[in-house]
C-alpha atoms as a PDB file:
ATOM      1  CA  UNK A   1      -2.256 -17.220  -1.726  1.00  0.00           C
ATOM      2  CA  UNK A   2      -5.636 -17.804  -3.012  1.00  0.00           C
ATOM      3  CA  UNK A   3      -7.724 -15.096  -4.820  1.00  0.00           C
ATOM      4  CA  UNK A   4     -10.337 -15.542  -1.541  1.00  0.00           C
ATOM      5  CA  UNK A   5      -7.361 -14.235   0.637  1.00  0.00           C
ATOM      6  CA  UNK A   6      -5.478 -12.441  -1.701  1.00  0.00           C
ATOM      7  CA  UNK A   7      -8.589  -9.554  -2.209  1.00  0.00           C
ATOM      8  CA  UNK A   8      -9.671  -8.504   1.220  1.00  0.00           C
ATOM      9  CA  UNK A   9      -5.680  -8.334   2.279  1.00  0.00           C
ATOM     10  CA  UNK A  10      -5.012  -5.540  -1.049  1.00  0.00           C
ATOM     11  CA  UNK A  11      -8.047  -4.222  -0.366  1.00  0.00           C
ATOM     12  CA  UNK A  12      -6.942  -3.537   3.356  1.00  0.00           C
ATOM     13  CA  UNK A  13      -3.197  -2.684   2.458  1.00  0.00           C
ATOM     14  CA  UNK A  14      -5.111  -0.383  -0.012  1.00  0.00           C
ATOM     15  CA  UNK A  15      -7.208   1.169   2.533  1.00  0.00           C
ATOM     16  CA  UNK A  16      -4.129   1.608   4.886  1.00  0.00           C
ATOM     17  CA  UNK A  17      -2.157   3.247   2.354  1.00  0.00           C
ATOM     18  CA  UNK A  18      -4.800   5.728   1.687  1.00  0.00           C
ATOM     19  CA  UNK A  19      -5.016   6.245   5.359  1.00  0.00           C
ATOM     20  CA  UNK A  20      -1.264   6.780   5.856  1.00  0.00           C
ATOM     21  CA  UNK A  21      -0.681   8.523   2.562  1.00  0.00           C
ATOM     22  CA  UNK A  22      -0.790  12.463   4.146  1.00  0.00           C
ATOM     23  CA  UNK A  23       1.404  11.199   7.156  1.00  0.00           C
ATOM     24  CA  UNK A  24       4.004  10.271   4.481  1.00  0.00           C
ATOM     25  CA  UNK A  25       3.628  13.508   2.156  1.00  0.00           C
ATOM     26  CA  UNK A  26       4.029  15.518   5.334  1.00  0.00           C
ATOM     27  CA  UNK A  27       6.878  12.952   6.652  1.00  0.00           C
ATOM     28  CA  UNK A  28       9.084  13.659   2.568  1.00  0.00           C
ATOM     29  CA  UNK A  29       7.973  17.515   2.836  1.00  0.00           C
ATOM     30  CA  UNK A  30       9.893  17.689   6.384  1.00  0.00           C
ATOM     31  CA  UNK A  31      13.070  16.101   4.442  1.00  0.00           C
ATOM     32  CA  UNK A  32      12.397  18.469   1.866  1.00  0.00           C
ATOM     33  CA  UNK A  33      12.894  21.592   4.070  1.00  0.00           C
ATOM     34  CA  UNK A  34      15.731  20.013   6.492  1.00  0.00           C
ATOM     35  CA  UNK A  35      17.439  19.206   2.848  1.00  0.00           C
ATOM     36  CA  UNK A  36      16.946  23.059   2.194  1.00  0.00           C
ATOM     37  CA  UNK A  37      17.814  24.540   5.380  1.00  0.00           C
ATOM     38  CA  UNK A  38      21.208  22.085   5.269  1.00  0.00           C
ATOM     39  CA  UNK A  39      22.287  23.807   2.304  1.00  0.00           C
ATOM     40  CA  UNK A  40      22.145  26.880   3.430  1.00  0.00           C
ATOM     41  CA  UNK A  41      23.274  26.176   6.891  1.00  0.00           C
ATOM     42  CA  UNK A  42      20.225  27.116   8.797  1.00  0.00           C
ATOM     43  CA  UNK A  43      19.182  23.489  10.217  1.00  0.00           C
ATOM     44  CA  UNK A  44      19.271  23.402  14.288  1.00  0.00           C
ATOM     45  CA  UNK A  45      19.800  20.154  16.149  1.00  0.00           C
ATOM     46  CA  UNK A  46      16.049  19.957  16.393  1.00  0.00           C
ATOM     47  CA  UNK A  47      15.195  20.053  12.793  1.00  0.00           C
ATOM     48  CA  UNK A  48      17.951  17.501  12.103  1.00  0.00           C
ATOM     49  CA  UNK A  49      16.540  15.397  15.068  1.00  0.00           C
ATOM     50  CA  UNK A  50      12.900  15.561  13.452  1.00  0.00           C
ATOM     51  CA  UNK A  51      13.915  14.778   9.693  1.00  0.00           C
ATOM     52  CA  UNK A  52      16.124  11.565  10.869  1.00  0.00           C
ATOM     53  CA  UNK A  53      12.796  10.318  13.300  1.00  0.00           C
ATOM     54  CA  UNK A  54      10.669  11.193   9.996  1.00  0.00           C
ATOM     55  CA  UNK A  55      13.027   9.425   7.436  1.00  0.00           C
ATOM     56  CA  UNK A  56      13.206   6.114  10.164  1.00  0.00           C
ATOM     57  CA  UNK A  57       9.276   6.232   9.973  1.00  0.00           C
ATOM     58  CA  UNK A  58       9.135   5.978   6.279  1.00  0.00           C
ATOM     59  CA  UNK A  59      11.778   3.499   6.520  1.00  0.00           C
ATOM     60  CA  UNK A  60       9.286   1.869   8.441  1.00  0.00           C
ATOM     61  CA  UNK A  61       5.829   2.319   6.939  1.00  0.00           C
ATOM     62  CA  UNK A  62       7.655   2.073   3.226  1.00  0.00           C
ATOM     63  CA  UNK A  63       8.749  -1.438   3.791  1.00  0.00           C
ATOM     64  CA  UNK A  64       5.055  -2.398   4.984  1.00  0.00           C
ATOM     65  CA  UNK A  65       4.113  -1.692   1.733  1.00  0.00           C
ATOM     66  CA  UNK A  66       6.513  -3.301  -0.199  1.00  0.00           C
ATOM     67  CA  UNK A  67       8.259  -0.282  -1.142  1.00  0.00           C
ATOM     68  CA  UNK A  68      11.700  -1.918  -0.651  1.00  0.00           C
ATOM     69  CA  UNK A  69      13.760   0.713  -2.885  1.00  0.00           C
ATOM     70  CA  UNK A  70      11.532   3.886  -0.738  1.00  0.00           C
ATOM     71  CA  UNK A  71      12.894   1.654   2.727  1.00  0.00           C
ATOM     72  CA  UNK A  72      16.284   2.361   1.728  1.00  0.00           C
ATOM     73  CA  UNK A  73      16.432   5.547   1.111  1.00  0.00           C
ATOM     74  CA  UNK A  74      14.826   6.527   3.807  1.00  0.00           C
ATOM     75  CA  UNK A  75      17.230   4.391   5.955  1.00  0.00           C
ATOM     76  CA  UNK A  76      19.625   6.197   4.477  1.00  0.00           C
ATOM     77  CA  UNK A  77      18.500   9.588   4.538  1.00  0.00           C
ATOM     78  CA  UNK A  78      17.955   8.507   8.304  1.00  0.00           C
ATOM     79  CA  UNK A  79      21.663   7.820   8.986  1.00  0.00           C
ATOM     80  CA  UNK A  80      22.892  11.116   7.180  1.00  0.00           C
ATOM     81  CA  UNK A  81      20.187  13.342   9.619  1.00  0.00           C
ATOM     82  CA  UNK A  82      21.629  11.326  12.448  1.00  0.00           C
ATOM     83  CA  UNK A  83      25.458  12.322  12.086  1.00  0.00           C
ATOM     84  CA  UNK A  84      27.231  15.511  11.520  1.00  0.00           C
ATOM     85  CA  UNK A  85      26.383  17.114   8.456  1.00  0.00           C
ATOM     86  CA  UNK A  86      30.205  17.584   7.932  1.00  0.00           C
ATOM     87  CA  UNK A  87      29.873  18.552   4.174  1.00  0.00           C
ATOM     88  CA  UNK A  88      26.440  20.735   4.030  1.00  0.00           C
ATOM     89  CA  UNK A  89      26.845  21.094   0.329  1.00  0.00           C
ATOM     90  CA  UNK A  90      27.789  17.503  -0.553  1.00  0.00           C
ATOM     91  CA  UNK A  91      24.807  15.825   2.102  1.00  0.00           C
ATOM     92  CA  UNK A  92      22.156  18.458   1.753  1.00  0.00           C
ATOM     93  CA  UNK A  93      22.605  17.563  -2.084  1.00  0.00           C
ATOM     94  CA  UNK A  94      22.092  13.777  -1.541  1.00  0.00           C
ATOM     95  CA  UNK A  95      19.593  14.468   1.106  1.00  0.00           C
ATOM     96  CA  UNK A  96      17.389  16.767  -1.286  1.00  0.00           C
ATOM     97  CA  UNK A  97      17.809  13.873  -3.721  1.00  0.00           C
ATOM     98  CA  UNK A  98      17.135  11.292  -1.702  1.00  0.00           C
ATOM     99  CA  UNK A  99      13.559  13.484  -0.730  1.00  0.00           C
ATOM    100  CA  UNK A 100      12.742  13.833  -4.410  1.00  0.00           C
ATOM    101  CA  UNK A 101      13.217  10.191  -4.897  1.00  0.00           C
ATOM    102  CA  UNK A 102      10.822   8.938  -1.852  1.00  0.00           C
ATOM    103  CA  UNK A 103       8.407  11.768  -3.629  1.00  0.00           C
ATOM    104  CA  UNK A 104       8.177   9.981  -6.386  1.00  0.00           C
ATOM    105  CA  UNK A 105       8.195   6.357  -5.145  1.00  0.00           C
ATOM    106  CA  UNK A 106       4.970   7.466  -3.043  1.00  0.00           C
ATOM    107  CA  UNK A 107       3.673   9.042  -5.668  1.00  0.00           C
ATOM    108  CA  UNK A 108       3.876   5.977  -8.039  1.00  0.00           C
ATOM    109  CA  UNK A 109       2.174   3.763  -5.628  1.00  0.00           C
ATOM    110  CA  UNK A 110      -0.697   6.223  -5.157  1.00  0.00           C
END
């Protein structure tokens, strides 16, 4: 790719992070609490249903950006949210790691 190309297309993935940015605070914040709630056995079958549709949207928006390492954990924190949270402890443990993690790989790129 040519510097003529190359500047307008950072400058617009630039632009769309900055535009998506909140959307994927809020999106890690939502794993955050479903993490918490896990571990203490207070997340309902809506929650759960919320913080898998969240993680599969960072998934998503992560891998637009190049973020290949974010992608995967959010793919999967997705598939934990989506099964039975068999071992609370154990998952809402990986799950509030997996949260920090994204945190941090967002917060990198910002």
């Amino acid at each position: 790719m040519n510097e003529t190309v190359g500047a307008p297309l950072a400058e617009t993935m630039n632009r769309l992070w900055t535009k998506f940015l909140p959307q994927m605070v809020e999106r890690v914040t939502t794993l955050q609490r479903a993490a918490e709630r896990a571990a203490n056995g207070t997340l309902d079958a809506a929650e759960q249903q919320t913080a898998s549709s969240d993680a599969h949207k960072l998934a998503g928006v992560l891998g637009t950006f190049g973020l290949q390492e974010g992608t995967e954990l959010a793919r999967e924190a997705e598939n934990l949210y989506t099964g039975p949270l068999n071992d609370p402890a154990t998952i809402s443990a990986r799950l509030a790691q997996i949260a920090e993690q994204l945190q941090k790989i967002i917060a990198s790129r910002s």
